[in-house]
C-alpha atoms as a PDB file:
ATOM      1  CA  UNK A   1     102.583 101.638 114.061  1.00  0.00           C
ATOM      2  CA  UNK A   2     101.635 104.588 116.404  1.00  0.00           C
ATOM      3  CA  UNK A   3     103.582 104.448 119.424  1.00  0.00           C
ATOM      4  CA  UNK A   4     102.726 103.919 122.936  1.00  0.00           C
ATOM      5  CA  UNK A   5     102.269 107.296 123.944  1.00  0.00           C
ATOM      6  CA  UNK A   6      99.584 108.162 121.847  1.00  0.00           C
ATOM      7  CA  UNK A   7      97.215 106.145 123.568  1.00  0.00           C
ATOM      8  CA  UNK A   8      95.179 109.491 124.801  1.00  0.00           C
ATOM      9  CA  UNK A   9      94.970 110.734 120.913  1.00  0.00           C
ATOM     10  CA  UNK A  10      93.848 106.929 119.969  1.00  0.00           C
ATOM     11  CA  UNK A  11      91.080 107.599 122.667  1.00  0.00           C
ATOM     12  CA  UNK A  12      90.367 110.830 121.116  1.00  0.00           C
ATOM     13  CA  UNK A  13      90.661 109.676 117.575  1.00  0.00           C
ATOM     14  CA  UNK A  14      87.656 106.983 118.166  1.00  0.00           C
ATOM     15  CA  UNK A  15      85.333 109.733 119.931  1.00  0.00           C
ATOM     16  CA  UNK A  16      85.661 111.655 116.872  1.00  0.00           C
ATOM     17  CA  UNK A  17      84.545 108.721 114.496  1.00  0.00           C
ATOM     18  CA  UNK A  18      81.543 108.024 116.529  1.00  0.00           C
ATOM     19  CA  UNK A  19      80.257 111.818 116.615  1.00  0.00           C
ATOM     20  CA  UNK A  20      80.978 111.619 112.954  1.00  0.00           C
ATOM     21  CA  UNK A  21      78.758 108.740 111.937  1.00  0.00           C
ATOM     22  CA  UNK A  22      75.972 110.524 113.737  1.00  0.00           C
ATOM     23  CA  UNK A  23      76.427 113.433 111.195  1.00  0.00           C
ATOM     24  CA  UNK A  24      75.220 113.753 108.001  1.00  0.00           C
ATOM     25  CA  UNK A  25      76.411 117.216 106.473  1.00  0.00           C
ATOM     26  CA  UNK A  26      78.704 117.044 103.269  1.00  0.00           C
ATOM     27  CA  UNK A  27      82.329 117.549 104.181  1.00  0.00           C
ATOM     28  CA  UNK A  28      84.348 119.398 102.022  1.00  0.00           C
ATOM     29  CA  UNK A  29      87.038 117.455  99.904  1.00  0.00           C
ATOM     30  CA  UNK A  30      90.349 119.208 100.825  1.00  0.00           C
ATOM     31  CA  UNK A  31      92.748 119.297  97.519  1.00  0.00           C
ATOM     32  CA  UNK A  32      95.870 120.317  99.903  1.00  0.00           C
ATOM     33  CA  UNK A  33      95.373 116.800 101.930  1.00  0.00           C
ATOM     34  CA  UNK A  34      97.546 114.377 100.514  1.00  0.00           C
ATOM     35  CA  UNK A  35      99.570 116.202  98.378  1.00  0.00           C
ATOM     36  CA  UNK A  36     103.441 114.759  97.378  1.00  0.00           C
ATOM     37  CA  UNK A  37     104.929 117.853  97.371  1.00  0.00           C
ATOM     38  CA  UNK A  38     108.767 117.522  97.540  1.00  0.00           C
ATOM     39  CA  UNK A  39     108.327 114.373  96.034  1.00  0.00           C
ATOM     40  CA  UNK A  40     109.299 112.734  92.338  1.00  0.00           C
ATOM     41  CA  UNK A  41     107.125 109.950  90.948  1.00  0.00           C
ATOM     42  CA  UNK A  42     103.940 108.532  90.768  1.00  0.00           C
ATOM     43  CA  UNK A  43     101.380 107.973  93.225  1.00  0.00           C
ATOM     44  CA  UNK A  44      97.906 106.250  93.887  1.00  0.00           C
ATOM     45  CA  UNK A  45      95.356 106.971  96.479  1.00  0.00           C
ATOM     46  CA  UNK A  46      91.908 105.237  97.183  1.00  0.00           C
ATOM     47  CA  UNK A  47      89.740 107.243 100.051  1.00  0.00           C
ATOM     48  CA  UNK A  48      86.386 106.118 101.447  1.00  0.00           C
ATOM     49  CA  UNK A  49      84.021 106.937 104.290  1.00  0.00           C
ATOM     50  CA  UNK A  50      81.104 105.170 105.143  1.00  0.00           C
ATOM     51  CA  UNK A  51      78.276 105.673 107.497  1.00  0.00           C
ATOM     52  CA  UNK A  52      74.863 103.766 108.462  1.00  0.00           C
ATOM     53  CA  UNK A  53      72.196 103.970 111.306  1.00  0.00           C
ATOM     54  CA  UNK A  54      69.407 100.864 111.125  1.00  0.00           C
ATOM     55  CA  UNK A  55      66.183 101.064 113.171  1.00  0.00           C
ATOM     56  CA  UNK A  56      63.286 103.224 113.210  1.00  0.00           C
ATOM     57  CA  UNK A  57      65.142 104.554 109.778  1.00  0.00           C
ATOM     58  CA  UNK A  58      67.486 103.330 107.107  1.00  0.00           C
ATOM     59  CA  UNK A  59      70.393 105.776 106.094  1.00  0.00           C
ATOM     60  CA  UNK A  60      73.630 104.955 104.028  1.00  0.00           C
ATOM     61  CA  UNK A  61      76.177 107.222 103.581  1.00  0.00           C
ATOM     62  CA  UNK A  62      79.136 106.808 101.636  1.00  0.00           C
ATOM     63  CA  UNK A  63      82.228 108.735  99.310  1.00  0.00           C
ATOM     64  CA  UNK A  64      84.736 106.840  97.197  1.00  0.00           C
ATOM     65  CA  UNK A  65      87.775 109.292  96.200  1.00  0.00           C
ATOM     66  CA  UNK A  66      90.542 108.742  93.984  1.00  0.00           C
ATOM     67  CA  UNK A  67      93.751 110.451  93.193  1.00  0.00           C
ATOM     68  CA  UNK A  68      96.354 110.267  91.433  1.00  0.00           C
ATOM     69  CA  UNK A  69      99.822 112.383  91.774  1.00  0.00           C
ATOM     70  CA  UNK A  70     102.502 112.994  88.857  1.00  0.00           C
ATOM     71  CA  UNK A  71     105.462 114.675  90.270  1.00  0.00           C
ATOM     72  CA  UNK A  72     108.475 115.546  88.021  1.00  0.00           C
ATOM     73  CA  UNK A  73     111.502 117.997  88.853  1.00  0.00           C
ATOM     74  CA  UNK A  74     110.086 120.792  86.702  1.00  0.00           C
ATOM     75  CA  UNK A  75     105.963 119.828  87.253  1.00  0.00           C
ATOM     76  CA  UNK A  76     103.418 118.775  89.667  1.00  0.00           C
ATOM     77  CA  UNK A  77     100.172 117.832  88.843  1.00  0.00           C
ATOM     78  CA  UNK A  78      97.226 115.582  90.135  1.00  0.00           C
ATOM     79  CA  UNK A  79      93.506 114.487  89.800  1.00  0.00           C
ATOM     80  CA  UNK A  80      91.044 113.793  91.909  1.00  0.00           C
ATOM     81  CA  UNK A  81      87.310 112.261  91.444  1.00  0.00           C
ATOM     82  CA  UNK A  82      85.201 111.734  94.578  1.00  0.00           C
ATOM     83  CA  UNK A  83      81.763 110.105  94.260  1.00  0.00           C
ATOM     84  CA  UNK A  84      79.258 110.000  97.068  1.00  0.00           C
ATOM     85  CA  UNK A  85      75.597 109.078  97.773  1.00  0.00           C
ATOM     86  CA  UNK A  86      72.990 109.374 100.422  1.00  0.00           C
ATOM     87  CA  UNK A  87      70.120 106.000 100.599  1.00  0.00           C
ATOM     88  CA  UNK A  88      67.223 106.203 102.801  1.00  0.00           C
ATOM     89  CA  UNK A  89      65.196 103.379 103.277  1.00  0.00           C
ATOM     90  CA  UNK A  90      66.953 101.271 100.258  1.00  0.00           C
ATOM     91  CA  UNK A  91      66.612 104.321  98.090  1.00  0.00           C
ATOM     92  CA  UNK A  92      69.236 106.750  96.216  1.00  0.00           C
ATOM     93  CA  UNK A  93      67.880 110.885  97.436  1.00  0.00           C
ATOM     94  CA  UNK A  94      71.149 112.265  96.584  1.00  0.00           C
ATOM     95  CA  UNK A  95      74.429 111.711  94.467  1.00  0.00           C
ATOM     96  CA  UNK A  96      77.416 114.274  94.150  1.00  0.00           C
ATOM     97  CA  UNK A  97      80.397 114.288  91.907  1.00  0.00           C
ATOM     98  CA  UNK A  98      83.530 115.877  92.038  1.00  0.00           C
ATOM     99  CA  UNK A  99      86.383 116.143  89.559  1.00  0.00           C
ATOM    100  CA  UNK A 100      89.605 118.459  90.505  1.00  0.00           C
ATOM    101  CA  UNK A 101      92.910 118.843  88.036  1.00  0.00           C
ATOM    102  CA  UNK A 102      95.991 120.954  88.825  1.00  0.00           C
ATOM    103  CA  UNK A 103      99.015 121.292  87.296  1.00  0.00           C
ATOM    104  CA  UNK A 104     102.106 123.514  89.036  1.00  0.00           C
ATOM    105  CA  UNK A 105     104.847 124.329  87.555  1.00  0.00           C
ATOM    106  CA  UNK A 106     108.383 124.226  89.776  1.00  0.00           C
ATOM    107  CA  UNK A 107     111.265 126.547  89.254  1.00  0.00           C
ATOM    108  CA  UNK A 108     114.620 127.328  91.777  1.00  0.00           C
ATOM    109  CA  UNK A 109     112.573 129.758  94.083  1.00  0.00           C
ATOM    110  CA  UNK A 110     109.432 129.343  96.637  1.00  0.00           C
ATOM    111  CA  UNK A 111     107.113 131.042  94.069  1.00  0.00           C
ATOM    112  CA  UNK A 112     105.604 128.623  91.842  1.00  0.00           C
ATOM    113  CA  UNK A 113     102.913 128.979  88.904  1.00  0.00           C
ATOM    114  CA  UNK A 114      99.884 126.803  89.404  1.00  0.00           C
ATOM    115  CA  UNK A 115      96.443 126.608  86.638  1.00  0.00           C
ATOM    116  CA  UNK A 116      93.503 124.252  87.862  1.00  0.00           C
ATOM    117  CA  UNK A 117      90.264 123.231  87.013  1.00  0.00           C
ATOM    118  CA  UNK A 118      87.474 121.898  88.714  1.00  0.00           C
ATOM    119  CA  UNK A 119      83.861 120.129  87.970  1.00  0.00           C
ATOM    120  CA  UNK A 120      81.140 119.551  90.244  1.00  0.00           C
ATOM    121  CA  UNK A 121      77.971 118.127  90.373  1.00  0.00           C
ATOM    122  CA  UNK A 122      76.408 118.751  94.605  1.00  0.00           C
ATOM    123  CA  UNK A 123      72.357 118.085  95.372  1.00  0.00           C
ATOM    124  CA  UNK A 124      73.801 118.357  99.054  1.00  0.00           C
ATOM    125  CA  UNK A 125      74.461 121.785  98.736  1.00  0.00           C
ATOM    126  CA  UNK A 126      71.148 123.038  96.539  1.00  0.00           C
ATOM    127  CA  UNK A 127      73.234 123.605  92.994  1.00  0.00           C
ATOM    128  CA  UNK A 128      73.223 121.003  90.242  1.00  0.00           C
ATOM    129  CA  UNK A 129      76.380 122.007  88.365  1.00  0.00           C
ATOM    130  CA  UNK A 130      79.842 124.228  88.925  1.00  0.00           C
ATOM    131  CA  UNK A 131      82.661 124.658  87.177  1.00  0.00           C
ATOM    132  CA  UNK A 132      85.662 126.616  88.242  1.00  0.00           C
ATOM    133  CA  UNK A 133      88.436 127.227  85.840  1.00  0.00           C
ATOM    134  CA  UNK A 134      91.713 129.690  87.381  1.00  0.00           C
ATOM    135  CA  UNK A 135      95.638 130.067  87.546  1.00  0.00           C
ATOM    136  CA  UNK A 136      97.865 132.071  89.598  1.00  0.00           C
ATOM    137  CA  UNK A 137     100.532 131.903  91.936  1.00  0.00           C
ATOM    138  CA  UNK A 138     101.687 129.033  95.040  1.00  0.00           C
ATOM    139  CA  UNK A 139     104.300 130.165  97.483  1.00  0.00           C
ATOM    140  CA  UNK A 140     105.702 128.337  99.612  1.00  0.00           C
ATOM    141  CA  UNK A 141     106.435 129.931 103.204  1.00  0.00           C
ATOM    142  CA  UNK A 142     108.319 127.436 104.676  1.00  0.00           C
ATOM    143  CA  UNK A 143     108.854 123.834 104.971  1.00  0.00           C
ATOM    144  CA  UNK A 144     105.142 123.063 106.156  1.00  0.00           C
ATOM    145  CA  UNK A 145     103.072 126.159 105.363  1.00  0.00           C
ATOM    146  CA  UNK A 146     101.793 127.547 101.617  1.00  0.00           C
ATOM    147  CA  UNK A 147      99.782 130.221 100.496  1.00  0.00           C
ATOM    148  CA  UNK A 148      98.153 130.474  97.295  1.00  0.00           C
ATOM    149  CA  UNK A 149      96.451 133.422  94.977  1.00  0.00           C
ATOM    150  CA  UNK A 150      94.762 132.947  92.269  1.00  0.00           C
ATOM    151  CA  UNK A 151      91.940 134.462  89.638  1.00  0.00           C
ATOM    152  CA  UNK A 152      89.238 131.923  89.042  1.00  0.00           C
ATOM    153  CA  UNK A 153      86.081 132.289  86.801  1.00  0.00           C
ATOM    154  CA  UNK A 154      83.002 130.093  88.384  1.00  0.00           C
ATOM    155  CA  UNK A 155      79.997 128.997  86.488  1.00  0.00           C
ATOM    156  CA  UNK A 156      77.451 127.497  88.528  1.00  0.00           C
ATOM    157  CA  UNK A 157      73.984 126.138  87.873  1.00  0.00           C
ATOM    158  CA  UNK A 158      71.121 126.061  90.598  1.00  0.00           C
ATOM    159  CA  UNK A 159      68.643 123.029  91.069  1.00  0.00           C
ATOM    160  CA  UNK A 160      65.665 125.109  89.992  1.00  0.00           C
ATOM    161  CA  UNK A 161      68.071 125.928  86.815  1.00  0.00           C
ATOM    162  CA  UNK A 162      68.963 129.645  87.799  1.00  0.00           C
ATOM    163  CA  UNK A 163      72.593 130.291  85.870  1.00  0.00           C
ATOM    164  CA  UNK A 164      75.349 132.483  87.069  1.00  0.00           C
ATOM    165  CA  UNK A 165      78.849 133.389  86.078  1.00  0.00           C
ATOM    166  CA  UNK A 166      81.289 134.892  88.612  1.00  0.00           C
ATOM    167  CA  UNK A 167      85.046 135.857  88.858  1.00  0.00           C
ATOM    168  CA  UNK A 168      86.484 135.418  91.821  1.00  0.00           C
ATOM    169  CA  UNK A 169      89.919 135.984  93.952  1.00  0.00           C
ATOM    170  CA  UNK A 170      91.028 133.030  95.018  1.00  0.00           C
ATOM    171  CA  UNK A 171      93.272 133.173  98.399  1.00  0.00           C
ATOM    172  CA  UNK A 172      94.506 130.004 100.233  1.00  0.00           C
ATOM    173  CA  UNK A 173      96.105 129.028 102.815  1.00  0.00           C
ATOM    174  CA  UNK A 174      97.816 125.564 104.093  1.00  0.00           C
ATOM    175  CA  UNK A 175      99.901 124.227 106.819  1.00  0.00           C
ATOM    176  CA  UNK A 176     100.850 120.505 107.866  1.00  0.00           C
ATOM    177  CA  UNK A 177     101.567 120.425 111.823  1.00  0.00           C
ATOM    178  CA  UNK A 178     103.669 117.775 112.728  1.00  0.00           C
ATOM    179  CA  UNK A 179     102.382 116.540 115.911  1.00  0.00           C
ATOM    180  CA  UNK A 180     104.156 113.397 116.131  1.00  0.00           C
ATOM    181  CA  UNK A 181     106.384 111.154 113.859  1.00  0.00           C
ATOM    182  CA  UNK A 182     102.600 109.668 112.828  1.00  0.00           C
ATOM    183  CA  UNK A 183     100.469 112.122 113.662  1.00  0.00           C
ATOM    184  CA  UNK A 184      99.581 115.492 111.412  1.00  0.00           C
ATOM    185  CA  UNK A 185      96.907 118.594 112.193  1.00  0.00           C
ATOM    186  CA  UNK A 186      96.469 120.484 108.924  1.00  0.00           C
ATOM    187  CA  UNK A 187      94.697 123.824 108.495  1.00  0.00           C
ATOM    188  CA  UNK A 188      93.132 124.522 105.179  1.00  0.00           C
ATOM    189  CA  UNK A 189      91.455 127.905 104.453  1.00  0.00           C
ATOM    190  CA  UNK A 190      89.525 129.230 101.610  1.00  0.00           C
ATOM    191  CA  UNK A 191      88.639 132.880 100.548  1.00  0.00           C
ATOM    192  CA  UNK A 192      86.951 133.554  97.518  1.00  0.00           C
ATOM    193  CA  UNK A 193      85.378 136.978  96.767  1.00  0.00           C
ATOM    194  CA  UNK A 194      83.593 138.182  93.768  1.00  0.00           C
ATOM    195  CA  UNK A 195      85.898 141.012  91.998  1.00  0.00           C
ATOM    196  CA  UNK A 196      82.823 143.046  91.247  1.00  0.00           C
ATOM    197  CA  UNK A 197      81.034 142.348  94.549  1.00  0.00           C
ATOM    198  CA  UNK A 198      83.547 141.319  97.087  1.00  0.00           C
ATOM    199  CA  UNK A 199      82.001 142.398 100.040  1.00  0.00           C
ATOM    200  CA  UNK A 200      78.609 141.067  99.259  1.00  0.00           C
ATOM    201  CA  UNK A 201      78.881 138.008  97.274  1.00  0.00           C
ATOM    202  CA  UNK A 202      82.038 135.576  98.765  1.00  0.00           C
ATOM    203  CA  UNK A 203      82.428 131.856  99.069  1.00  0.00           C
ATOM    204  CA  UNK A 204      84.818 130.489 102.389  1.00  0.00           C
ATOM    205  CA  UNK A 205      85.727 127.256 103.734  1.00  0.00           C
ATOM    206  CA  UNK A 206      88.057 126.538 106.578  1.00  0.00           C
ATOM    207  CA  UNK A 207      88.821 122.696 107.154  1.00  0.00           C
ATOM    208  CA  UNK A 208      90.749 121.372 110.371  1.00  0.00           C
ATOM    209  CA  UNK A 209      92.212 117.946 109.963  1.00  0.00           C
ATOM    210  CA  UNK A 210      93.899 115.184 112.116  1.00  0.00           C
ATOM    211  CA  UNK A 211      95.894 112.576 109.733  1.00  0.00           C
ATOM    212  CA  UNK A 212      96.881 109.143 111.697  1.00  0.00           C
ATOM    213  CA  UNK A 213      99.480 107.062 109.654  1.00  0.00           C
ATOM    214  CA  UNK A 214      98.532 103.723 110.481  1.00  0.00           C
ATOM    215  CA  UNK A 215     101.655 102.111 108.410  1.00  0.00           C
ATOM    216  CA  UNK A 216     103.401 102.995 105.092  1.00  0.00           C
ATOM    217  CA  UNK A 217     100.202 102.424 103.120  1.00  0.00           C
ATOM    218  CA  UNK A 218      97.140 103.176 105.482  1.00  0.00           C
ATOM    219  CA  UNK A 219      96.121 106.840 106.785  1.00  0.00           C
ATOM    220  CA  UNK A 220      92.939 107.634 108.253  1.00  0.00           C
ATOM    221  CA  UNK A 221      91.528 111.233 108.981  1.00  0.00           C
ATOM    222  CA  UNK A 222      89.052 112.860 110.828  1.00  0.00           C
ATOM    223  CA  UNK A 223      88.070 116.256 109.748  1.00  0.00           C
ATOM    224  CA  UNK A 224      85.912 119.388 110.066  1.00  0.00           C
ATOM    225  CA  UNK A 225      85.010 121.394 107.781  1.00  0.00           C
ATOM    226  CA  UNK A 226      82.354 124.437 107.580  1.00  0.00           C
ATOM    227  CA  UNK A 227      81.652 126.705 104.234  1.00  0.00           C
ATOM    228  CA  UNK A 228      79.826 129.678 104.014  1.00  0.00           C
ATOM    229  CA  UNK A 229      78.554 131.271 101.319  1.00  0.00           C
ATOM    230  CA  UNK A 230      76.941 134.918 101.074  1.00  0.00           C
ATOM    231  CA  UNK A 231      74.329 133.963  98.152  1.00  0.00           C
ATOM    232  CA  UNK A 232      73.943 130.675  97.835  1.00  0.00           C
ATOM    233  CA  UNK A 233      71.671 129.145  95.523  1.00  0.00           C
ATOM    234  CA  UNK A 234      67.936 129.467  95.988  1.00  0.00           C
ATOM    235  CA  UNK A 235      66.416 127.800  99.309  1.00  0.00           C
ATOM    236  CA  UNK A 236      70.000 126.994 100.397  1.00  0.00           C
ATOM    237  CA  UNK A 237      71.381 128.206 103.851  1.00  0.00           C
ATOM    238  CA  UNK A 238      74.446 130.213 104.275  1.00  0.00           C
ATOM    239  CA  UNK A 239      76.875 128.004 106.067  1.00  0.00           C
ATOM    240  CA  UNK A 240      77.088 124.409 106.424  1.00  0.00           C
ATOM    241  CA  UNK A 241      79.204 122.233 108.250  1.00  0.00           C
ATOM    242  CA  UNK A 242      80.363 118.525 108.827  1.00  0.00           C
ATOM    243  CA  UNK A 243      82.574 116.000 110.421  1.00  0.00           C
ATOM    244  CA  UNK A 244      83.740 113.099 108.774  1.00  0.00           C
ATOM    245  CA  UNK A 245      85.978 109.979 108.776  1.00  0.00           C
ATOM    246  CA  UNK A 246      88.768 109.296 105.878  1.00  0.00           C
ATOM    247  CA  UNK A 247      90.198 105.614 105.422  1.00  0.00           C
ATOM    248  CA  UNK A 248      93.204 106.263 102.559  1.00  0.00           C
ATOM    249  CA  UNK A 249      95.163 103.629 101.206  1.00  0.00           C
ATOM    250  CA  UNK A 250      98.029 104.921  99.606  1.00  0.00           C
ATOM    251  CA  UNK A 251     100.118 102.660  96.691  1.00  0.00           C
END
């Protein structure tokens, strides 16, 4: 259980779950958060987050995420499928999907080979389809940080049906902070340029992340997260941002 002395980041922890079920942007799903890296065997993870307001008008919010880690000596690899959906007044406006699969391959040194895809299907942000398939390398800094480039080739589909196909430069960045024996702020950041338009046409996210370990089994984050993008799809702005709330039970 946390320990005594956190009482001022409990305080703090509950402020940031009430400003986030005032907000209704789409958070970005982080595929660094949670990772077993380091560790050998198989692992199950159920994520949700729900908000609701009642009165004058009727909102539901909610995302159901699912992953699953597969870690040998030689081989990482996971999934992960997220589901969410917007109601107002009793009725479905919105539904995304989200389907993310990774596999890294280990060896004796802190350079590691990593290929990934990714499928996506996000009314919240204005396009009705993208798929990202890429490989390339994952090297790890130190015991906490990693840093990742990769070449990915996008192929996303607008809501008024406007196609394009992109390849990008795909730069990350990741580091776990531990803050206390149950406490964790991670930094997640995104780059991804067009390689035949890269100061014109770029995608980048940067996600900021408290993770509270309730037990063995229960985690629960609160995270920000803001994306921009340089041409986003038609009638779409260029940066969007959210705060959310992340109940995981891990098994």
């Amino acid at each position: 259980m946390l320990q005594q002395r956190n009482k001022p980041v409990l305080v703090f922890m509950s402020a940031l779950i009430c400003l986030a079920m005032n907000l209704k942007s789409e958070a970005i799903i982080n595929i660094e958060d949670q990772r077993k890296e380091g560790e050998i065997g198989l692992f199950n993870s159920i994520s949700a987050s729900l908000d609701a307001s009642r009165g004058n008008r009727d909102r539901d919010n909610y995302s159901l995420s699912y992953r699953l880690d597969n870690n040998t000596e030689t081989i990482d690899s996971f999934i992960i499928y997220s589901q969410s959906e917007r109601k107002y007044e009793g009725t479905v406006k919105d539904e995304s999907n989200f389907f993310h699969a990774r596999l890294v391959l280990k060896n004796s040194s802190d350079l590691h080979y990593e290929v990934f895809a990714q499928v996506s299907e996000n009314p919240f942000r204005n396009y009705k389809n993208r798929e990202v398939i890429g490989g390339g390398l994952r090297w790890l800094l130190n015991d906490h940080a990693r840093l990742g480039i990769s070449l990915i080739q996008e192929d996303e589909e607008g809501l008024d049906g406007t196609q394009t196909k992109t390849d990008r430069m795909n730069i990350y960045f990741h580091d776990d902070y531990e803050i206390d024996e149950n406490i964790t702020f991670n930094t997640t950041l995104y780059f991804q340029p067009s390689l035949d338009e890269y100061e014109d046409d770029y995608k980048a996210s940067i996600i900021f992340a408290f993770d509270f370990l309730i037990n063995q089994n229960l985690e629960i984050t609160l995270q920000y997260s803001r994306f921009n993008d340089s041409m986003p799809p038609v009638n779409s702005d260029k940066m969007d941002e959210g705060i959310s709330t992340k109940f995981t039970y891990n098994f």
